[in-house]
Protein backbone atom coordinates (compact mmCIF):
# COMPACT_ATOMS: atom_id res chain seq x y z
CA UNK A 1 -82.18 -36.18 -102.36
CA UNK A 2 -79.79 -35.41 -105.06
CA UNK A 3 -79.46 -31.94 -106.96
CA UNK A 4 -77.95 -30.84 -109.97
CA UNK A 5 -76.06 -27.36 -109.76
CA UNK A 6 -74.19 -25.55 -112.24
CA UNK A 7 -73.24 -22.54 -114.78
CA UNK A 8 -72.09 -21.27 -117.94
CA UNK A 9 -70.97 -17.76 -118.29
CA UNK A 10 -69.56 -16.29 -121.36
CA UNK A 11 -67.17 -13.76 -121.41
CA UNK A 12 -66.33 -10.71 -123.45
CA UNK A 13 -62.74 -9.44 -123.20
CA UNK A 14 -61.00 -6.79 -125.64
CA UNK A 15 -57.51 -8.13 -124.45
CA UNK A 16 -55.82 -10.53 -122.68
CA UNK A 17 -57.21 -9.93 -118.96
CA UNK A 18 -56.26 -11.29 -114.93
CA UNK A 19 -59.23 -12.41 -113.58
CA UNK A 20 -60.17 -14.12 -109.85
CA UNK A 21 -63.22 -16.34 -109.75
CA UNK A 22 -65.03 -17.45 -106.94
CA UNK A 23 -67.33 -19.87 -108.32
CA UNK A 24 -66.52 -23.58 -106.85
CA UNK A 25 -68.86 -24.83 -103.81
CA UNK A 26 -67.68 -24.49 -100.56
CA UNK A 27 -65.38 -26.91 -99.13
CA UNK A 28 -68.04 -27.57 -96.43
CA UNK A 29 -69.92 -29.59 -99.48
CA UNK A 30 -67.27 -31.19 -100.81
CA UNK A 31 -68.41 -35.05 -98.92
CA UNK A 32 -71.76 -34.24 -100.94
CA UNK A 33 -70.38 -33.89 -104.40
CA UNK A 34 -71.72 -36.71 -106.67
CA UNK A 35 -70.22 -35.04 -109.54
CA UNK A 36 -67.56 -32.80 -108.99
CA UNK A 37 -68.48 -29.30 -109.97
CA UNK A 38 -65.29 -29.07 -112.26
CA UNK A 39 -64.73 -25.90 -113.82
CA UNK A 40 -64.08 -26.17 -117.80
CA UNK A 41 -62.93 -22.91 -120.19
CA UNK A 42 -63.56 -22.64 -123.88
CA UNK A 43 -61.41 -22.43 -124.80
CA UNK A 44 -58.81 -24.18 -123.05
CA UNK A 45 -56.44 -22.04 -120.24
CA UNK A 46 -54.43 -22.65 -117.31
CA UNK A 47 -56.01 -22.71 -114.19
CA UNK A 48 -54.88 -21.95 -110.68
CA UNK A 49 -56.85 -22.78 -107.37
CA UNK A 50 -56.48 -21.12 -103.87
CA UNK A 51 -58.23 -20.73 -101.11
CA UNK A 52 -58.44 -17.42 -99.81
CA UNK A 53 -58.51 -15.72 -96.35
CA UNK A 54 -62.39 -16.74 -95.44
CA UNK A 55 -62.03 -20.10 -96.30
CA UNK A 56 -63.58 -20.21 -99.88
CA UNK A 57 -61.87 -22.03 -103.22
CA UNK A 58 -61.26 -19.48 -105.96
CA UNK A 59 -59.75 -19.85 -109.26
CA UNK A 60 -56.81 -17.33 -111.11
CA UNK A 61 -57.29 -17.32 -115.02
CA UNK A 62 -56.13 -14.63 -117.76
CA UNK A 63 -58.59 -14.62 -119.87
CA UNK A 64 -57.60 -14.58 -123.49
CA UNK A 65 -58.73 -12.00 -125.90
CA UNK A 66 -62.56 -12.78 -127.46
CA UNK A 67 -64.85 -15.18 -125.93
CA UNK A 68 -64.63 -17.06 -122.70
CA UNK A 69 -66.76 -19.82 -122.09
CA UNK A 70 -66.99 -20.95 -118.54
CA UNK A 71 -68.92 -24.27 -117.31
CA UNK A 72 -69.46 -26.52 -114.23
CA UNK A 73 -72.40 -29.06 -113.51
CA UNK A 74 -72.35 -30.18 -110.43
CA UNK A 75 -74.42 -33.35 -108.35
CA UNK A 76 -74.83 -32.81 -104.85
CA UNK A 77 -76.44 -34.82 -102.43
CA UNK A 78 -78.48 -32.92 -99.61
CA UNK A 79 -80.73 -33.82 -96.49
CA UNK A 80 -83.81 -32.48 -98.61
CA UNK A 81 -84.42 -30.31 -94.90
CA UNK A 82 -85.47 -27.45 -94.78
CA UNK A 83 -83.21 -24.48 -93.42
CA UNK A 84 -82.61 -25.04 -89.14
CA UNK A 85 -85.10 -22.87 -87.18
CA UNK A 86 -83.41 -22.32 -83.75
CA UNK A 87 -85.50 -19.99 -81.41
CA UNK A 88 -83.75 -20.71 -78.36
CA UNK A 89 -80.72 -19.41 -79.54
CA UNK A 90 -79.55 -16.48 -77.65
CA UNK A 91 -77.33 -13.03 -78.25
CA UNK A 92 -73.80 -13.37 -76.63
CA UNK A 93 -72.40 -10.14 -75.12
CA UNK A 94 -69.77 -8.77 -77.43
CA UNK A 95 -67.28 -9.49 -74.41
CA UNK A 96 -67.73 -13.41 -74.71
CA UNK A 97 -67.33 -13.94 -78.65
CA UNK A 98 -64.93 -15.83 -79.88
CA UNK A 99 -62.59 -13.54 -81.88
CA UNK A 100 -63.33 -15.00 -85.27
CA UNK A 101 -66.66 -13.73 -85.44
CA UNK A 102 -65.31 -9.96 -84.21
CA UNK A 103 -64.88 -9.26 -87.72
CA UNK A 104 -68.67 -9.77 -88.92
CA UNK A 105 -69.43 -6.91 -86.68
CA UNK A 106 -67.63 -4.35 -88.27
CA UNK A 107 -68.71 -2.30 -91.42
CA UNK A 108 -67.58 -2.97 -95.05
CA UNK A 109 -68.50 -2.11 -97.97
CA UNK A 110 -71.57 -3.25 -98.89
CA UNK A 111 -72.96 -2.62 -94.68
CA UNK A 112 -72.23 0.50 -93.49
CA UNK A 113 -72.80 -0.02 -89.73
CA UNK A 114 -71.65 4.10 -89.03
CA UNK A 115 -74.90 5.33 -90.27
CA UNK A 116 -77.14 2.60 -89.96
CA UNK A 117 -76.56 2.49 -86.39
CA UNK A 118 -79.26 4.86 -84.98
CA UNK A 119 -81.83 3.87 -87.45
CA UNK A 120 -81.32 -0.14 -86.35
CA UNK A 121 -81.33 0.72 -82.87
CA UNK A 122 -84.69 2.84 -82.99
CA UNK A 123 -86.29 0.06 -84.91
CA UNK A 124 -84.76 -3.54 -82.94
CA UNK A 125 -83.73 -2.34 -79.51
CA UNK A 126 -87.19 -3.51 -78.39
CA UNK A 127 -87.71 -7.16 -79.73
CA UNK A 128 -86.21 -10.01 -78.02
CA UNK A 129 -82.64 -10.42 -77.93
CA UNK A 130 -81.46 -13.23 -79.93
CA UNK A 131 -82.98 -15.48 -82.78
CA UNK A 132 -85.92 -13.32 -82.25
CA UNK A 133 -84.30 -10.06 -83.08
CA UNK A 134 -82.37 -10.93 -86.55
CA UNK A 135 -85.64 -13.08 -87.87
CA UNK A 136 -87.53 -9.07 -87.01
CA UNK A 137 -84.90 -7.60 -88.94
CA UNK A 138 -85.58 -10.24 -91.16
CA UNK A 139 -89.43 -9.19 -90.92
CA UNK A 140 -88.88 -5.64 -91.36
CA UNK A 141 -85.85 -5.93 -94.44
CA UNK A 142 -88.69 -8.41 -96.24
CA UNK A 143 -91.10 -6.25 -96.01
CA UNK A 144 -88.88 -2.88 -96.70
CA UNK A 145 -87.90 -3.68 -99.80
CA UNK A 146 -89.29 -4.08 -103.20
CA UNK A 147 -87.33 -6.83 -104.70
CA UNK A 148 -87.29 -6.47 -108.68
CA UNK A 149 -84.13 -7.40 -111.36
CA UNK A 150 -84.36 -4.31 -112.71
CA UNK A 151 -82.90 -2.43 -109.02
CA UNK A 152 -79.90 -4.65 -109.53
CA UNK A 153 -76.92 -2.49 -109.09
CA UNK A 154 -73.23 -3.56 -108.34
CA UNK A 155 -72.86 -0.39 -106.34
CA UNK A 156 -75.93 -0.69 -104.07
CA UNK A 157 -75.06 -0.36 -100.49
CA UNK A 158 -76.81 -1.13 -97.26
CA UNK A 159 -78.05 2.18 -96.67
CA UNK A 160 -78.88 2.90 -100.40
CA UNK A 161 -81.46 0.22 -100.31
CA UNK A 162 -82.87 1.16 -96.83
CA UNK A 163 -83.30 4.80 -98.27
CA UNK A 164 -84.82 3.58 -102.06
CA UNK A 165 -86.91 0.70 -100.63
CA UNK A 166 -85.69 -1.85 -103.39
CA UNK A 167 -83.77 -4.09 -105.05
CA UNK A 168 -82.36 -7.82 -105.09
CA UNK A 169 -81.16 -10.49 -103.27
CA UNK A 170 -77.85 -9.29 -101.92
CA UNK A 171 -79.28 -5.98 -101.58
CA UNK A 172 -82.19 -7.60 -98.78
CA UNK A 173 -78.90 -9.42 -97.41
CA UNK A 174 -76.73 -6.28 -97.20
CA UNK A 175 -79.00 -4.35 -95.06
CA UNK A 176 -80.07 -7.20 -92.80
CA UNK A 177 -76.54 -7.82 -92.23
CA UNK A 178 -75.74 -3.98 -91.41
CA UNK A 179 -78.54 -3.68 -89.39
CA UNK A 180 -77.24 -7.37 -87.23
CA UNK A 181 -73.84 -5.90 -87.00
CA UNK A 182 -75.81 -2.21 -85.56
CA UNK A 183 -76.97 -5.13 -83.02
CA UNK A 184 -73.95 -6.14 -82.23
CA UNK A 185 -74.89 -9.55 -83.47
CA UNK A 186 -72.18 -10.86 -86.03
CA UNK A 187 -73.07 -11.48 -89.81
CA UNK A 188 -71.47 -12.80 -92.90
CA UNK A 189 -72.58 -12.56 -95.97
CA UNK A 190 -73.82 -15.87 -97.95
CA UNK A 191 -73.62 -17.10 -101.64
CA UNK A 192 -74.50 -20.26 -103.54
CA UNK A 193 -77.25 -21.97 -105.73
CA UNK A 194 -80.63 -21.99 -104.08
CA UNK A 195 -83.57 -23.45 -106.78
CA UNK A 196 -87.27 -23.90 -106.44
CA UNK A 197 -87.45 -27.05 -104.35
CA UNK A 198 -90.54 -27.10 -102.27
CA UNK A 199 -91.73 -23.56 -103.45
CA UNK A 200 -95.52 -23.40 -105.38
CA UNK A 201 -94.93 -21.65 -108.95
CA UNK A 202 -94.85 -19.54 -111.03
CA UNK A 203 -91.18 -19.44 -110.64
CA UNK A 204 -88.50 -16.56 -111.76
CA UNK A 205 -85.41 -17.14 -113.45
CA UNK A 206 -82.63 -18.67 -112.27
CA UNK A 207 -80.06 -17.28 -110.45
CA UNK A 208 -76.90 -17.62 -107.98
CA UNK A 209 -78.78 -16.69 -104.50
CA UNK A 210 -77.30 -14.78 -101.62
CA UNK A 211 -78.42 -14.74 -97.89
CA UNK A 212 -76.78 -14.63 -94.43
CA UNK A 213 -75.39 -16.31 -91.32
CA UNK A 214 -75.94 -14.83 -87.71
CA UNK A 215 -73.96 -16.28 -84.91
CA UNK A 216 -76.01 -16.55 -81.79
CA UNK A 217 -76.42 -19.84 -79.44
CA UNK A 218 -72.91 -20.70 -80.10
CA UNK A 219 -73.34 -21.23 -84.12
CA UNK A 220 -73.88 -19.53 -87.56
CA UNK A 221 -77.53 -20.22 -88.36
CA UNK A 222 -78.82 -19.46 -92.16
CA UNK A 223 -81.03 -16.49 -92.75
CA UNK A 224 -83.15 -15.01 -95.59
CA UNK A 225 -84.33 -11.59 -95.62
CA UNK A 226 -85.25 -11.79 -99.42
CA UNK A 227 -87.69 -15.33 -98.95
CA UNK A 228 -88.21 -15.05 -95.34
CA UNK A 229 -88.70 -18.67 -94.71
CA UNK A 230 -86.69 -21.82 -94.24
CA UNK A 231 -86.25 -23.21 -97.56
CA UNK A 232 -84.69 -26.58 -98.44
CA UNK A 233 -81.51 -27.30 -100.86
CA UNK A 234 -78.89 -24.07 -100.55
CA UNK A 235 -75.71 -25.25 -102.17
CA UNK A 236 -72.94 -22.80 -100.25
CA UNK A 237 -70.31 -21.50 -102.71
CA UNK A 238 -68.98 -18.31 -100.48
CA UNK A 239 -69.03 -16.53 -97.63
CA UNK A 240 -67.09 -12.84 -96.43
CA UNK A 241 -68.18 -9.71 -94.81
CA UNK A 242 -70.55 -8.91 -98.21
CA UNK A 243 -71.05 -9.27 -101.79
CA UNK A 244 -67.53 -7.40 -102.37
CA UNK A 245 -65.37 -11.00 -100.68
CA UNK A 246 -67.81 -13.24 -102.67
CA UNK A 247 -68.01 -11.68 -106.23
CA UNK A 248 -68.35 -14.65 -108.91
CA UNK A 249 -65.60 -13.00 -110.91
CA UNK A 250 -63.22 -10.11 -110.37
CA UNK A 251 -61.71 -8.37 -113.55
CA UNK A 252 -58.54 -6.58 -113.75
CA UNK A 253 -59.16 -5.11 -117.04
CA UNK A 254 -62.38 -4.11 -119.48
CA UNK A 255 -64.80 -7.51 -119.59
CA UNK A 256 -68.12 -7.56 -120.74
CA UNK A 257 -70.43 -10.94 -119.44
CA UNK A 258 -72.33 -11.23 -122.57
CA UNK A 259 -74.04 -14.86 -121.49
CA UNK A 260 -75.09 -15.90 -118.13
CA UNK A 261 -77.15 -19.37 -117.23
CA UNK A 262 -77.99 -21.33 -113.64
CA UNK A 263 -79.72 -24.35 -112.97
CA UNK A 264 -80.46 -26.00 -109.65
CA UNK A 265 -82.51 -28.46 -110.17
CA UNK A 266 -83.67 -31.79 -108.22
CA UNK A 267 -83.05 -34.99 -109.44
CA UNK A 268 -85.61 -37.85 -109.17
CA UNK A 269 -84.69 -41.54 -108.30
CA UNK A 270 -84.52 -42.23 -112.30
CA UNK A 271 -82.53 -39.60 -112.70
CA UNK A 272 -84.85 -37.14 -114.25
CA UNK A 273 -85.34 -33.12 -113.20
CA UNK A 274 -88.08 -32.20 -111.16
């Protein structure tokens, strides 16, 4: 199947201001692309790629002073499967991980692992080690949280939205992550397009999606605390400890996002939307 991804965000800025986007899918898609997912300013500015220390492509622009328009759209082609269900997979002992996954099991910002510790243990030292503990931390995070736009906040940490009970996306991915890392099971935080493809209506508005990766059985394997089942068509655009490695844009200086549009959308044989 084939699947059109994209953006366009419009920026506010009061003067000329640095800014580091991370908005180009992952280099692990990059034999998929169709259409490149080319980013395009209006109005026109130098742009500056790099990859930075987790392996993602970002962008380095100043934007000018006024509006910013910024653009991609995307074709990717993708198995049409749904997400890999692994039960089998089992916990490694701290002792034999390999030391690029040592980092996912410390704190950051977003997963504060210190005082989420006690709670995660009283609530997961009792189910099955393995895939069966982070999909019942999956279980419990689904069910913990009220998920609602309007408990979107860019400060919202792990243990914020384990004490208030709600919020969004990241915020179901933040604490499922702290409470893997509690586990001593490594996580990373997860962002990209995810649409509507085999999901019954009504459907919300669309948005850029975040989720997680544990590693157990030797391999990262996708999670969803927010959906909670396997669904089919994630385009991967970042991954880092949380939501603070993997913003879509970083401002040094006052900005203001005054427009903001996604669309993930399937393509049929003709070349039509689904």
């Amino acid at each position: 199947m084939q699947i059109r991804v994209g953006f366009e965000l419009i920026y506010n800025c009061p003067q000329p201001t640095p800014m580091i986007l991370t908005l180009s899918i992952h280099y692990t898609r990059a034999s998929d692309l169709v259409r490149p997912d080319h980013l395009h300013t209006s109005p026109s500015i130098p742009l500056t790629a790099y990859r930075d220390s987790f392996g993602n492509w970002c962008t380095r622009i100043v934007a000018p002073q006024a509006l910013l328009r910024l653009s991609a759209d995307a074709l990717v082609n993708d198995t049409g499967q749904p997400d890999v269900v692994a039960p089998w997979a089992e916990q490694h002992p701290v002792q034999n991980l390999p030391e690029e996954t040592l980092l996912f099991l410390l704190g950051s910002r977003y997963c504060e692992t210190d005082v989420l510790s006690e709670t995660a243990w009283g609530l997961f030292s009792q189910s099955p080690a393995g895939w069966g503990r982070v999909q019942a931390i999956c279980n419990f995070v689904n069910q913990h949280i009220v998920f609602g736009y309007e408990h979107a906040s860019p400060t919202k940490t792990a243990w914020q939205v384990f004490n208030e009970g709600k919020g969004v996306c990241r915020d179901y991915a933040h604490l499922a992550i702290a409470f893997c890392r509690c586990m001593n099971i490594p996580a990373r935080y997860c962002t990209g397009y995810l649409g509507d493809i085999g999901v019954p209506p009504p459907y919300g508005p669309m948005d850029f999606a975040g989720w997680f990766e544990a590693y157990i059985g030797g391999a990262w394997y996708t999670f969803d605390a927010r959906n909670n089942r396997p669904r089919i068509g994630r385009v991967l655009i970042a991954r880092g400890r949380d939501a603070a490695d993997v913003a879509i844009s970083t401002s040094f200086g006052p900005t203001t996002l005054q427009s903001f549009r996604v669309w993930t959308d399937e393509v049929n044989a003709d070349g039509g939307m689904t």
